[in-house]
PDB file of N, CA and C in Angstrom:
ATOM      1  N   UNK A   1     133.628  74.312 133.219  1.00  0.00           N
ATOM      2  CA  UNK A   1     133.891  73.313 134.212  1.00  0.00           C
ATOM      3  C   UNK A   1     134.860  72.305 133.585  1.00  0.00           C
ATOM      4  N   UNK A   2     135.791  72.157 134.220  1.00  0.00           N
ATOM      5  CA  UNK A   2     136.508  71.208 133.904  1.00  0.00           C
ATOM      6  C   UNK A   2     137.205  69.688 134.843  1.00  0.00           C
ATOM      7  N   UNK A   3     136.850  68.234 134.739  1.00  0.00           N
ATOM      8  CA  UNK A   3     136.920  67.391 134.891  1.00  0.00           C
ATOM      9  C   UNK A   3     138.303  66.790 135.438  1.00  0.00           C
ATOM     10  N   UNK A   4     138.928  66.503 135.917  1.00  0.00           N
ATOM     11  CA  UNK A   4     140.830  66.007 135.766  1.00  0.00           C
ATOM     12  C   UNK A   4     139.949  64.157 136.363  1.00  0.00           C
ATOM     13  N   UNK A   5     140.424  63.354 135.652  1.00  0.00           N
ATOM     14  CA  UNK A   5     140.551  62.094 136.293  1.00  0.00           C
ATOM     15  C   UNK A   5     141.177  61.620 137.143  1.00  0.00           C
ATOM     16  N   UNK A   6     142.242  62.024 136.940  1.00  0.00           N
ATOM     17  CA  UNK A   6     143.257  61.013 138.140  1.00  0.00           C
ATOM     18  C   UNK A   6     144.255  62.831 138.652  1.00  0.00           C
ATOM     19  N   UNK A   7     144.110  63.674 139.541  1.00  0.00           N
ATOM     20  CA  UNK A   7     144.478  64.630 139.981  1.00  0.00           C
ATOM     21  C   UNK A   7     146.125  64.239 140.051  1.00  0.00           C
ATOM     22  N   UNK A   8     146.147  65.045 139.914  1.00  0.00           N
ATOM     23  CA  UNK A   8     147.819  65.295 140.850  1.00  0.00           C
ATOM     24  C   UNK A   8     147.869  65.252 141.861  1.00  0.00           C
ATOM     25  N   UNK A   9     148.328  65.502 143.091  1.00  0.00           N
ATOM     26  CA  UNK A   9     148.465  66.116 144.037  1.00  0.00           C
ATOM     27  C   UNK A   9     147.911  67.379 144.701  1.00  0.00           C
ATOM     28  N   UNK A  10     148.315  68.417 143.912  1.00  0.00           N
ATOM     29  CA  UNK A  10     148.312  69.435 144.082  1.00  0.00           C
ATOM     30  C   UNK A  10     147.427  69.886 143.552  1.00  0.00           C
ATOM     31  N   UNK A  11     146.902  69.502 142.722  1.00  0.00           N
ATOM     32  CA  UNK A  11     145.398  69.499 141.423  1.00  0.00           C
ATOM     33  C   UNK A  11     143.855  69.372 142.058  1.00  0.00           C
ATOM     34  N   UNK A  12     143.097  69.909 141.528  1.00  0.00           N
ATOM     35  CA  UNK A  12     141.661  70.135 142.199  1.00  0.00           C
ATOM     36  C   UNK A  12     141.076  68.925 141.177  1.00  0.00           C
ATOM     37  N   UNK A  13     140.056  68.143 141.528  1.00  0.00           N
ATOM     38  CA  UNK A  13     139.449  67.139 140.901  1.00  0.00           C
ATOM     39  C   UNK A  13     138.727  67.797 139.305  1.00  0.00           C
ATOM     40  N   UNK A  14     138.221  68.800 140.554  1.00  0.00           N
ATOM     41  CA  UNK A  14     136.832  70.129 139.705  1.00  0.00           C
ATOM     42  C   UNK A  14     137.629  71.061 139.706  1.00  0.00           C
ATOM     43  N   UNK A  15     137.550  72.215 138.242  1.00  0.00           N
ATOM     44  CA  UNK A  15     138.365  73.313 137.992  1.00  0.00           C
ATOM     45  C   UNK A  15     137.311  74.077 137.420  1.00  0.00           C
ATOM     46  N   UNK A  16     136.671  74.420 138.434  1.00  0.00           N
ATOM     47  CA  UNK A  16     135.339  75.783 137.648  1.00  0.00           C
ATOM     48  C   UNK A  16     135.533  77.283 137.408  1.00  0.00           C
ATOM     49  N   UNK A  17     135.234  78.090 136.336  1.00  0.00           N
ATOM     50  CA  UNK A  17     135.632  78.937 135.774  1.00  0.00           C
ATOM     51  C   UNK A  17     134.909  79.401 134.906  1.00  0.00           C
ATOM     52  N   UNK A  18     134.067  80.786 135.684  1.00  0.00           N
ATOM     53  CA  UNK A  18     133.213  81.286 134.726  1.00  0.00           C
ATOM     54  C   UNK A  18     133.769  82.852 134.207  1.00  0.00           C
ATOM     55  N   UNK A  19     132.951  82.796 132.855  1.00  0.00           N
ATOM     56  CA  UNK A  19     133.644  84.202 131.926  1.00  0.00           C
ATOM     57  C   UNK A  19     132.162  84.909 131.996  1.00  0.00           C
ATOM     58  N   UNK A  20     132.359  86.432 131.616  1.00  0.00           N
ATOM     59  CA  UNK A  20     131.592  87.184 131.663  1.00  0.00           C
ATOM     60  C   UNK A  20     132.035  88.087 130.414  1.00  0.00           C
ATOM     61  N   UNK A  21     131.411  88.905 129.567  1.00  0.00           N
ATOM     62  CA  UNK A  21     132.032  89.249 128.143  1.00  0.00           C
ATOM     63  C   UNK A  21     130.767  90.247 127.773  1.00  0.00           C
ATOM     64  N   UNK A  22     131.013  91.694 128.075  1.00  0.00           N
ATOM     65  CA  UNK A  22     130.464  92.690 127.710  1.00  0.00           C
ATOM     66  C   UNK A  22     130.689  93.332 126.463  1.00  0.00           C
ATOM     67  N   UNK A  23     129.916  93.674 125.756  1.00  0.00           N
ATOM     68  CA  UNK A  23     130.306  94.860 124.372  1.00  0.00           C
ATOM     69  C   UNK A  23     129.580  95.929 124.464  1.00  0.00           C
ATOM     70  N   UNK A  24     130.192  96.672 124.435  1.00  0.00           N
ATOM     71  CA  UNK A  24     129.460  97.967 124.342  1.00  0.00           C
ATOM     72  C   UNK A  24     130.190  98.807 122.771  1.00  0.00           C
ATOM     73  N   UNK A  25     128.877  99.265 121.585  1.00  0.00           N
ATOM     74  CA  UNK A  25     129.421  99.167 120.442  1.00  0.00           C
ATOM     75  C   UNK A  25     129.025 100.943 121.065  1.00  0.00           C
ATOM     76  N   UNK A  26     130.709 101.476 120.444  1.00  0.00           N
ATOM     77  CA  UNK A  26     130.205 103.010 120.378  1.00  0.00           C
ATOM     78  C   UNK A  26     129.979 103.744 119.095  1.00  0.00           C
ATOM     79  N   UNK A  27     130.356 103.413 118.034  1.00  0.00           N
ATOM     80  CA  UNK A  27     130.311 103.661 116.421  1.00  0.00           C
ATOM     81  C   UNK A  27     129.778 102.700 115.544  1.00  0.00           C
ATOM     82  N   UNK A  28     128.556 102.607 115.191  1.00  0.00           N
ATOM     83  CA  UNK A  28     127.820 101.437 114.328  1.00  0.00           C
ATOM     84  C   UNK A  28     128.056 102.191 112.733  1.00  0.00           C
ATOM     85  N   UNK A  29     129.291 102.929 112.236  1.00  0.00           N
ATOM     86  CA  UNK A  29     129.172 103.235 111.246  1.00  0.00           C
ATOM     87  C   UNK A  29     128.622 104.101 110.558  1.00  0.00           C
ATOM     88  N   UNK A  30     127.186 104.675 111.301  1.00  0.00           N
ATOM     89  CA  UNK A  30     126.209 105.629 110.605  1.00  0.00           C
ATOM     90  C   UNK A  30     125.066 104.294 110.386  1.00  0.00           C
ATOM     91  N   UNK A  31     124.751 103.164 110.300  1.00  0.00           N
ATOM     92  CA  UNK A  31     123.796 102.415 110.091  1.00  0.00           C
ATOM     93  C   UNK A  31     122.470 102.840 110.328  1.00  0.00           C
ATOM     94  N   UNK A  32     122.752 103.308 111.678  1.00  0.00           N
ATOM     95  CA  UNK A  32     121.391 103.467 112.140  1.00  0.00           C
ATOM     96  C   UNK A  32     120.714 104.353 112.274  1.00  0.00           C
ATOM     97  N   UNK A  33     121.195 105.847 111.522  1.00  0.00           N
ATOM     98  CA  UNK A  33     120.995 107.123 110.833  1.00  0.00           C
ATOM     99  C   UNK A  33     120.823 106.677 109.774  1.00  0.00           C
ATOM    100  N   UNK A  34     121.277 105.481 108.256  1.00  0.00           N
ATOM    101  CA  UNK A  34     120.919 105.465 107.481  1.00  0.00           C
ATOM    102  C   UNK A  34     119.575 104.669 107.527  1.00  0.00           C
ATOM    103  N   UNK A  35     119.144 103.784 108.151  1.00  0.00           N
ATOM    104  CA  UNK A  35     118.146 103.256 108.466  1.00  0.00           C
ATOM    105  C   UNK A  35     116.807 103.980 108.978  1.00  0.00           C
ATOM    106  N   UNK A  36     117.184 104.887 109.858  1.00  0.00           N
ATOM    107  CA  UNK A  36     116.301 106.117 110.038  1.00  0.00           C
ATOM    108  C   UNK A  36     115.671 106.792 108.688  1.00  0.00           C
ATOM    109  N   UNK A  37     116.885 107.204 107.752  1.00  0.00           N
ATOM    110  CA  UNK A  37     116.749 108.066 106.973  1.00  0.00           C
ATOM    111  C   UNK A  37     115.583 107.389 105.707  1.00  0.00           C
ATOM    112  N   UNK A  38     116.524 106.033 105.683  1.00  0.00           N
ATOM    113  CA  UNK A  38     115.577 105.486 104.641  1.00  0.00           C
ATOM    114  C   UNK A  38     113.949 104.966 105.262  1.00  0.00           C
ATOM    115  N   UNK A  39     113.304 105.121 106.509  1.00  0.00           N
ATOM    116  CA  UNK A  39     112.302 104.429 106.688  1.00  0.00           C
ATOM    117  C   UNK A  39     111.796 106.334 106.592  1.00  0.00           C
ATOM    118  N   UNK A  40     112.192 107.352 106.613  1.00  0.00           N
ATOM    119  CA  UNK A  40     111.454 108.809 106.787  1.00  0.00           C
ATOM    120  C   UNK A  40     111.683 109.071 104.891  1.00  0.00           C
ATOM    121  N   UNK A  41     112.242 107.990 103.879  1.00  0.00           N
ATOM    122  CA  UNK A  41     112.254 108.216 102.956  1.00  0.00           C
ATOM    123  C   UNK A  41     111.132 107.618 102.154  1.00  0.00           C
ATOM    124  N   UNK A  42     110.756 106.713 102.901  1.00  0.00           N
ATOM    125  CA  UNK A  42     109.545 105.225 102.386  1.00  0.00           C
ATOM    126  C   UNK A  42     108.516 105.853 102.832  1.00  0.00           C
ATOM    127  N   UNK A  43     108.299 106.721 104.533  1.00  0.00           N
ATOM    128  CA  UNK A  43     107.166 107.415 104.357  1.00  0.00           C
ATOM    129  C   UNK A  43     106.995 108.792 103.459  1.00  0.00           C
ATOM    130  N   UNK A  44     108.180 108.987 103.046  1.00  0.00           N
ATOM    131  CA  UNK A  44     107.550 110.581 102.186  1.00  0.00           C
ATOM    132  C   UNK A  44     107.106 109.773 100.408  1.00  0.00           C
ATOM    133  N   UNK A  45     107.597 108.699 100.712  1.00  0.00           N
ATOM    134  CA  UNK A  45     107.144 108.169  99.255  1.00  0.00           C
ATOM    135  C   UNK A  45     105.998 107.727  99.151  1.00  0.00           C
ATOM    136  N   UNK A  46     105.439 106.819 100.351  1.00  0.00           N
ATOM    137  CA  UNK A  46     104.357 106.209 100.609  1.00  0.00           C
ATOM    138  C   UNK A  46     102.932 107.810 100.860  1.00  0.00           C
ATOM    139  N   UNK A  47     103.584 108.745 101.487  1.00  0.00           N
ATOM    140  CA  UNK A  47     102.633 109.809 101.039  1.00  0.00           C
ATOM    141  C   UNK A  47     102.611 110.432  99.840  1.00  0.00           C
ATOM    142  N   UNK A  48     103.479 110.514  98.991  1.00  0.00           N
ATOM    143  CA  UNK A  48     103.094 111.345  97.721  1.00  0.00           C
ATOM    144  C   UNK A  48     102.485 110.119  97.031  1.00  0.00           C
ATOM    145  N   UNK A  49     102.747 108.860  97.031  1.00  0.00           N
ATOM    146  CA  UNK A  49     101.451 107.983  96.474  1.00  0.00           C
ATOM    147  C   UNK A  49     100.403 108.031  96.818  1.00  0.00           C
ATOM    148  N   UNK A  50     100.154 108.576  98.096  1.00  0.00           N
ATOM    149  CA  UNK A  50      98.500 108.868  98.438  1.00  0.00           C
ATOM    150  C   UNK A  50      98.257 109.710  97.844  1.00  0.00           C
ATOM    151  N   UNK A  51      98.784 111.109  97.640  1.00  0.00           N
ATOM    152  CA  UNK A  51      98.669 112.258  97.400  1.00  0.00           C
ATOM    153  C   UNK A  51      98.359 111.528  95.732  1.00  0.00           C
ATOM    154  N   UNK A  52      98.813 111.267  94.898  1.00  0.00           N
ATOM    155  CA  UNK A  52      99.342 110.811  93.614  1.00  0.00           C
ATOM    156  C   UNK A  52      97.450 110.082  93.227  1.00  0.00           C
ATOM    157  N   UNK A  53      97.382 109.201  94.264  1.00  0.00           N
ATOM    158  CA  UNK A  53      96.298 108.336  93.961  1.00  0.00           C
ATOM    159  C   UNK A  53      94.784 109.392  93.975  1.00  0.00           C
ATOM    160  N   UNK A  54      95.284 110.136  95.108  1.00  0.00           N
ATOM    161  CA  UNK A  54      93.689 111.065  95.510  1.00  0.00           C
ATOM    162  C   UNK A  54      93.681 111.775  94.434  1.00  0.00           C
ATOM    163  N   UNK A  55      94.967 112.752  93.837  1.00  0.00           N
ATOM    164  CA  UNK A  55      94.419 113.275  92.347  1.00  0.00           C
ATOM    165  C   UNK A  55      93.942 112.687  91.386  1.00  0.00           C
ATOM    166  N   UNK A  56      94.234 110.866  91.273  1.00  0.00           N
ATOM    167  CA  UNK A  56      94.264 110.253  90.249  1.00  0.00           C
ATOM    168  C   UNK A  56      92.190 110.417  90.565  1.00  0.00           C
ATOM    169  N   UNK A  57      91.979 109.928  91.677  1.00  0.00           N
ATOM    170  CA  UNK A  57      90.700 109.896  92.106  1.00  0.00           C
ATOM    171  C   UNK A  57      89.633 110.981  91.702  1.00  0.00           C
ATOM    172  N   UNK A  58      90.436 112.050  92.286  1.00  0.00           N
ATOM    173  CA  UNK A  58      89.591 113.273  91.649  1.00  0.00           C
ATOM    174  C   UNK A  58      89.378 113.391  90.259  1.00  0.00           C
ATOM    175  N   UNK A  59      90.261 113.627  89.629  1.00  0.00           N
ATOM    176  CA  UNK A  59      90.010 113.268  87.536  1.00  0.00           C
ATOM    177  C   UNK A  59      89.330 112.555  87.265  1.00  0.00           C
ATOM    178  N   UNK A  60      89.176 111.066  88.178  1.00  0.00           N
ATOM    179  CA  UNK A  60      88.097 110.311  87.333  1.00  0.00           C
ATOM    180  C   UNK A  60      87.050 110.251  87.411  1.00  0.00           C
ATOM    181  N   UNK A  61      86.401 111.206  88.937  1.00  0.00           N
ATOM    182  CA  UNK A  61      85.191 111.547  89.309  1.00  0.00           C
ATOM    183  C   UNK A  61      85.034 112.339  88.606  1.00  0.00           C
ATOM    184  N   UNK A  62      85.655 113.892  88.416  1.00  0.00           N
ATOM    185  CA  UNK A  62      85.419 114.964  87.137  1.00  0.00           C
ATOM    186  C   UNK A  62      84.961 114.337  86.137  1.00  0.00           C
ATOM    187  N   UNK A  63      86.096 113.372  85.621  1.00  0.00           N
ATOM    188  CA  UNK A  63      85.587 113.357  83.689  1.00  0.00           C
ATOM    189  C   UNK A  63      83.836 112.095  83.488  1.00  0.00           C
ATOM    190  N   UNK A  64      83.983 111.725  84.807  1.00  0.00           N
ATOM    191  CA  UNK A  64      82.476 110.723  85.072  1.00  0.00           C
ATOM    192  C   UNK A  64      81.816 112.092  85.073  1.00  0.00           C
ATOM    193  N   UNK A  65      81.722 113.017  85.599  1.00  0.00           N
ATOM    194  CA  UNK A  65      80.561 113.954  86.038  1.00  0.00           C
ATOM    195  C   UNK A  65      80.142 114.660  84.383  1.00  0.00           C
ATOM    196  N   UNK A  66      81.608 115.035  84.057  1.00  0.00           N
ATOM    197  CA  UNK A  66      81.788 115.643  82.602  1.00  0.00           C
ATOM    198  C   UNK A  66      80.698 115.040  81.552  1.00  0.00           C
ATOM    199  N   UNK A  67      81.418 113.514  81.504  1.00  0.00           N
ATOM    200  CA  UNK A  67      80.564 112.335  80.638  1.00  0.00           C
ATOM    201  C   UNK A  67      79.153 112.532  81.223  1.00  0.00           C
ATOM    202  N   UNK A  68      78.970 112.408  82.217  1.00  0.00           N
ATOM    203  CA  UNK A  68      76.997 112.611  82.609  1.00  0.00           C
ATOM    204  C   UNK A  68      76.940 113.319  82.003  1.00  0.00           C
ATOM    205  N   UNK A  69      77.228 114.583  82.139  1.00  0.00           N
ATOM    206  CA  UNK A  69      76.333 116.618  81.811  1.00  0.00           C
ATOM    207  C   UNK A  69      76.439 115.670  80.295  1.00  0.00           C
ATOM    208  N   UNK A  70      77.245 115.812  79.947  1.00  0.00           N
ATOM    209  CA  UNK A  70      77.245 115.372  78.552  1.00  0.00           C
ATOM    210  C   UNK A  70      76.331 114.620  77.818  1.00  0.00           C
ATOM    211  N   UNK A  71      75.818 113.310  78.385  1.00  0.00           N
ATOM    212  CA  UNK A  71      75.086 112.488  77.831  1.00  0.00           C
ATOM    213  C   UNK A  71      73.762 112.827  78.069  1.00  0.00           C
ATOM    214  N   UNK A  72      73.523 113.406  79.478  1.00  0.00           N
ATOM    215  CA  UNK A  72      72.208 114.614  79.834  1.00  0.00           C
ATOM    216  C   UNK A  72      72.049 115.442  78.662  1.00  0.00           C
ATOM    217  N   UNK A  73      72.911 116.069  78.298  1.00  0.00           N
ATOM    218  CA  UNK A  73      72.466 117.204  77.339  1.00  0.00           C
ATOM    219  C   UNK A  73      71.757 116.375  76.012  1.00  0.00           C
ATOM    220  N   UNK A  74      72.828 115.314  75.352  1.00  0.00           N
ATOM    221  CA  UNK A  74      72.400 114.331  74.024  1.00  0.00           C
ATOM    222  C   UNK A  74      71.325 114.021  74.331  1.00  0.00           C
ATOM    223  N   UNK A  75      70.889 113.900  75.845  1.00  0.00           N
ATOM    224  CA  UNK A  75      69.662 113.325  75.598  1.00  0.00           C
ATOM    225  C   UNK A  75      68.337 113.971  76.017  1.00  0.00           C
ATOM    226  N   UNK A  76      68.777 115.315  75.988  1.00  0.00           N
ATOM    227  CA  UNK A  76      67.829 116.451  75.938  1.00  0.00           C
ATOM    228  C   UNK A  76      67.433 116.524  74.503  1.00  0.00           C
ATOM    229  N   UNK A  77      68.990 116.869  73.954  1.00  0.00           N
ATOM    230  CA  UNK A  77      68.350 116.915  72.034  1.00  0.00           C
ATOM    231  C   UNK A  77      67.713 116.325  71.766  1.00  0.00           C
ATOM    232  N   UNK A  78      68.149 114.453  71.425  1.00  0.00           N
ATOM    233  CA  UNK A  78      67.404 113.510  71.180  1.00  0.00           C
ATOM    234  C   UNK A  78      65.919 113.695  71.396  1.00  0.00           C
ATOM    235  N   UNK A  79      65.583 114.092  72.773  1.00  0.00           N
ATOM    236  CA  UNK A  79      64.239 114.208  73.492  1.00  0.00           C
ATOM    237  C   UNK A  79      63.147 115.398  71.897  1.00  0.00           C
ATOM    238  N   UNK A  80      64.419 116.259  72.292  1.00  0.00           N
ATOM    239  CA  UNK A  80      63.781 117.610  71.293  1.00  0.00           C
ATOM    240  C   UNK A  80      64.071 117.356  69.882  1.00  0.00           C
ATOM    241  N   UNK A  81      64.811 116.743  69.361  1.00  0.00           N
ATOM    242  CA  UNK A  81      64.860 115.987  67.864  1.00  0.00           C
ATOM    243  C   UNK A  81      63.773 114.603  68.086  1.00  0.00           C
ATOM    244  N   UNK A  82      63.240 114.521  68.048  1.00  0.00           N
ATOM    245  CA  UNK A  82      61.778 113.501  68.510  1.00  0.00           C
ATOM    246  C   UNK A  82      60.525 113.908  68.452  1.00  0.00           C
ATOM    247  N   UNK A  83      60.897 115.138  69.759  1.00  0.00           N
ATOM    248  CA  UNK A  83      59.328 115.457  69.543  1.00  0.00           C
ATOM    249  C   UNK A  83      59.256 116.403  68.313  1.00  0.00           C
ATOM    250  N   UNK A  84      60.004 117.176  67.882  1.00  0.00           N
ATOM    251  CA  UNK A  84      60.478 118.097  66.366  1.00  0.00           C
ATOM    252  C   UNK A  84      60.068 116.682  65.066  1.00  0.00           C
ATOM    253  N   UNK A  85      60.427 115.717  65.047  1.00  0.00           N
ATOM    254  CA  UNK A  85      60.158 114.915  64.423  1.00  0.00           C
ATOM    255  C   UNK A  85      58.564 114.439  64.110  1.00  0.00           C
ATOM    256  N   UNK A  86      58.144 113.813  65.607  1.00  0.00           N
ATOM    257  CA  UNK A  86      56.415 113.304  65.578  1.00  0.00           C
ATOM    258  C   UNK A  86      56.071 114.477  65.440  1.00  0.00           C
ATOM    259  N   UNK A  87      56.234 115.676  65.385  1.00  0.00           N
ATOM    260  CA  UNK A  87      55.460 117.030  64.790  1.00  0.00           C
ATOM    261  C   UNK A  87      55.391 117.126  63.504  1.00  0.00           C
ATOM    262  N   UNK A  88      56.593 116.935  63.091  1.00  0.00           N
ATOM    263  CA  UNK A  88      56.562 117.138  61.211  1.00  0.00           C
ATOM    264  C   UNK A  88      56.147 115.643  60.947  1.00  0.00           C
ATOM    265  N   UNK A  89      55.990 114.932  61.891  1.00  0.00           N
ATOM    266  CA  UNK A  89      55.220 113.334  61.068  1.00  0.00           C
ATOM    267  C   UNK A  89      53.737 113.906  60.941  1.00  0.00           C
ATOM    268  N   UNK A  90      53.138 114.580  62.022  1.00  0.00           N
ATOM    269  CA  UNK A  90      51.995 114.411  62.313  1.00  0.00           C
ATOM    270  C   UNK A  90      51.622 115.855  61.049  1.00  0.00           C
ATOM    271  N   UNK A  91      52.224 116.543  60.981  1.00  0.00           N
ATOM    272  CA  UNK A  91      51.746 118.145  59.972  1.00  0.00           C
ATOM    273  C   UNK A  91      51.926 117.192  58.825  1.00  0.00           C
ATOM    274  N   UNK A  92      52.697 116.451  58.307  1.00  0.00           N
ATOM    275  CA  UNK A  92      52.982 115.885  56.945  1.00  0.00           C
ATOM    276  C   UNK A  92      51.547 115.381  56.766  1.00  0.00           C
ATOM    277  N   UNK A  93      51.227 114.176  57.452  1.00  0.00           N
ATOM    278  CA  UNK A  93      50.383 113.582  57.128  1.00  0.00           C
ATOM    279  C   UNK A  93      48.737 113.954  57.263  1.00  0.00           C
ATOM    280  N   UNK A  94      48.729 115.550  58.001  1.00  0.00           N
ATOM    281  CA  UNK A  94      47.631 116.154  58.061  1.00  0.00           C
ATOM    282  C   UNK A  94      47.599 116.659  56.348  1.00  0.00           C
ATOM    283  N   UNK A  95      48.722 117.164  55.806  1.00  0.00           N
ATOM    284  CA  UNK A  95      48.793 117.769  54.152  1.00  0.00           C
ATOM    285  C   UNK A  95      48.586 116.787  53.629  1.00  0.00           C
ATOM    286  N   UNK A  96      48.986 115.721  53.877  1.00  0.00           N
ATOM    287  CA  UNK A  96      48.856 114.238  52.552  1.00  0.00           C
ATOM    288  C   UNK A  96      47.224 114.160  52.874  1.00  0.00           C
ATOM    289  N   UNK A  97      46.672 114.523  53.989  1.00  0.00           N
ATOM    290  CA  UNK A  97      45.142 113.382  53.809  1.00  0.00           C
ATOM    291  C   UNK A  97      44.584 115.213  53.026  1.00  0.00           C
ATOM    292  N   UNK A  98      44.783 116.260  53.427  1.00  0.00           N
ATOM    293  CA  UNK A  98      44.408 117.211  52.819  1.00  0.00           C
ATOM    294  C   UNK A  98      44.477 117.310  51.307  1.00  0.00           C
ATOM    295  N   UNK A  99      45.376 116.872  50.819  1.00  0.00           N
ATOM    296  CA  UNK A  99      45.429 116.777  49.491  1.00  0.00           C
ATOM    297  C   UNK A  99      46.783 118.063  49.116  1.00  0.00           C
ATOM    298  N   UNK A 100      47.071 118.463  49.884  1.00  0.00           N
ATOM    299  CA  UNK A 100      48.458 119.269  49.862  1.00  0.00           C
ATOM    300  C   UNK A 100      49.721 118.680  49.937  1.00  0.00           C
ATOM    301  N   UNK A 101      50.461 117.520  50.124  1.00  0.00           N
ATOM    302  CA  UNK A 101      51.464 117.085  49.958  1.00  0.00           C
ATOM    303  C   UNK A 101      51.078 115.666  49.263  1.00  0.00           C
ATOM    304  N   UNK A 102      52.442 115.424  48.290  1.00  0.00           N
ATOM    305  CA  UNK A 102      52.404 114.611  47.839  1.00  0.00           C
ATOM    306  C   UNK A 102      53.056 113.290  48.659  1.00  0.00           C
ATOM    307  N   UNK A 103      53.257 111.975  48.268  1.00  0.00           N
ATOM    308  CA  UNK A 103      54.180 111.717  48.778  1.00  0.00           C
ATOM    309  C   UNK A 103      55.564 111.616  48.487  1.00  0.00           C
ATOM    310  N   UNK A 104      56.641 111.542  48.498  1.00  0.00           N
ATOM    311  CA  UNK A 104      58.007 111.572  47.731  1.00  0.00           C
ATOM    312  C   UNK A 104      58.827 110.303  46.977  1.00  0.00           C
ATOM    313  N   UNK A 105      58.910 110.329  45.670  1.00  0.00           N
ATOM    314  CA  UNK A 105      59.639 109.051  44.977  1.00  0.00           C
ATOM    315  C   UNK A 105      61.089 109.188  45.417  1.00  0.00           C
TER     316      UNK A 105
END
């Protein structure tokens, strides 16, 4: 819109004039194929870190299970190095009151 103060003659007081301004983009460069590409690149990454993490997961449940059997078994021996033990405590000291063992310097 435009204003004139003191017109001419021939001159409009008011000079209105509107624009209209379309774009239509037909070649963005490839942008938006590379943008594609890289968000189908973030999910194949973001899945082999799952993938990555669930093996990590599995190993540490294994070598926990491993470590149990393991400490199960030590403490089967233990169990059977014990009672093997209060046996030869208890035979020893049946020979010492018998008069068959001495005791040891």
């Amino acid at each position: 819109m435009r204003l004139v103060p003191q017109p001419l003659p021939n001159e409009k007081t008011v000079d209105e004039t509107v624009s209209l301004n379309l774009n239509w983009q037909l070649f963005d460069a490839g942008l938006r194929y590379a943008d594609r590409r890289q968000r189908l690149a973030q999910l194949q990454s973001a899945r082999l870190d799952e993938k990555l993490l669930k093996r990590s997961i599995q190993n540490d449940v294994d070598q926990a299970l491993v470590a149990l059997r393991a400490a199960r078994e030590n403490y089967r021996s233990a169990l059977s190095a014990a009672t093997a033990s209060q046996k030869n405590t208890e035979e020893t000291n049946v020979l010492y009151q018998q008069g068959l063992a001495r005791p040891s310097r």
